[in-house]
Every structure is written in structure tokens, then in C-alpha cells.
Protein backbone atom coordinates (compact mmCIF):
# COMPACT_ATOMS: atom_id res chain seq x y z
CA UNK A 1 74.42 128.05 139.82
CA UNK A 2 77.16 126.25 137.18
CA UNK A 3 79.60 123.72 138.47
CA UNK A 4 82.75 125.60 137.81
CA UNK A 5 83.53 122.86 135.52
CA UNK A 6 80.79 124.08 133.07
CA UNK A 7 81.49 127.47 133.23
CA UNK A 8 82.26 128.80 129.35
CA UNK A 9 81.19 125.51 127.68
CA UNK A 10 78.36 125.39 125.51
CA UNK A 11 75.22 123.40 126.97
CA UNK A 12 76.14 120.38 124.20
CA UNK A 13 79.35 119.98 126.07
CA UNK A 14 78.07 119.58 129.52
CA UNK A 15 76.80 116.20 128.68
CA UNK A 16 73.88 116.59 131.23
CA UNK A 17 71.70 114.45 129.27
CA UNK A 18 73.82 111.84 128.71
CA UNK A 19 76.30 111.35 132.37
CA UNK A 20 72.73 112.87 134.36
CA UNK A 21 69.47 112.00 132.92
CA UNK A 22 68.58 115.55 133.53
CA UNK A 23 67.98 118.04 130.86
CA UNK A 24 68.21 122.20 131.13
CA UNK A 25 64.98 123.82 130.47
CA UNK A 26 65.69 127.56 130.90
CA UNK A 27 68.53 129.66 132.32
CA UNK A 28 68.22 132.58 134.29
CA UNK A 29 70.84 135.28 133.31
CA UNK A 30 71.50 137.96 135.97
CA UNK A 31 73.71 139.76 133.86
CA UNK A 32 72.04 140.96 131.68
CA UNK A 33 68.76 139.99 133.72
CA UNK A 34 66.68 138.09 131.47
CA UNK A 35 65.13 134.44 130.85
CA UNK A 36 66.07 131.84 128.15
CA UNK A 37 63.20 129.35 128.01
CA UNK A 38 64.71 126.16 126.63
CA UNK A 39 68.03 127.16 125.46
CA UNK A 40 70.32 125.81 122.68
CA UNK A 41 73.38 123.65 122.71
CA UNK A 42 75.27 126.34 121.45
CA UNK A 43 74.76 128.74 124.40
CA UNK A 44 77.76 129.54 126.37
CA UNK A 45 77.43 128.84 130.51
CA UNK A 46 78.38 131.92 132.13
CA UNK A 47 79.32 131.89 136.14
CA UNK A 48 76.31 134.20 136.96
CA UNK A 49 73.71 132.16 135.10
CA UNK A 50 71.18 130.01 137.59
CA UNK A 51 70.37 127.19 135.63
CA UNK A 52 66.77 125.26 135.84
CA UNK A 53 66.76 121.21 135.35
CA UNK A 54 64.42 118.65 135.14
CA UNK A 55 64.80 114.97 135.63
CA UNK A 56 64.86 112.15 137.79
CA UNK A 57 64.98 112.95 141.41
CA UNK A 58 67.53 110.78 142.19
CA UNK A 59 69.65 111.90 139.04
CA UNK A 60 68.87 115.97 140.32
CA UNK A 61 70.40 115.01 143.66
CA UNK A 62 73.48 112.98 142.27
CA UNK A 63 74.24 116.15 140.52
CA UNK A 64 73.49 118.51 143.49
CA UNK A 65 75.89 116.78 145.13
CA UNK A 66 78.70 117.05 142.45
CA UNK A 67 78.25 120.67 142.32
């Protein structure tokens, strides 16, 4: 689930890459229910979507804990 923080911005703005070492490889929508499998920057965060990462565990968790 989004940090409300990202919630509307496009995936380029969240700057997970870059503040996180941890990229987005797929987001699951709920509404509608369906699966993007590496998504673009220019897709829009929405509050329902459950977003999948990958990186560094120590990254993942320094991020878990922000959100």
C-alpha cells in the first residue's frame, strides 16, 4: 500500500530509485483488479494500488518504516 505522500504522483516522481535504492516491479490494482508487470513512470499511484518492490533489504525496511 502507497505512502499517502505518493498517492496521485506518477512513479517518476516518487524518486524510489534515487532516495531508496528500491525499484517498483509491478502494481497490483484492486480497482479495477488487474496486474501491471513493470509499470511506467508515467503511471499515476492510486490509494488502492499494492505496490511490489525490489531492492536492498536494508533499503526495503528503511522504507517500510517511512510508510
Amino acid at each position: 500500500i502507497p505512502a499517502k505522500e505518493m498517492v496521485g504522483k506518477k512513479l517518476s516522481e516518487t524518486r524510489l530509485k534515487c532516495d531508496f535504492n528500491v525499484k517498483i516491479v509491478s502494481v497490483e490494482q484492486t480497482e479495477p483488479e488487474r496486474v501491471k508487470l513493470v509499470p511506467r513512470g508515467n503511471y499515476v499511484i492510486k490509494q488502492s494500488d499494492i505496490l511490489v518492490l525490489i531492492g536492498p533489504n536494508e533499503d526495503l525496511e528503511r522504507l517500510k518504516k517511512l510508510v
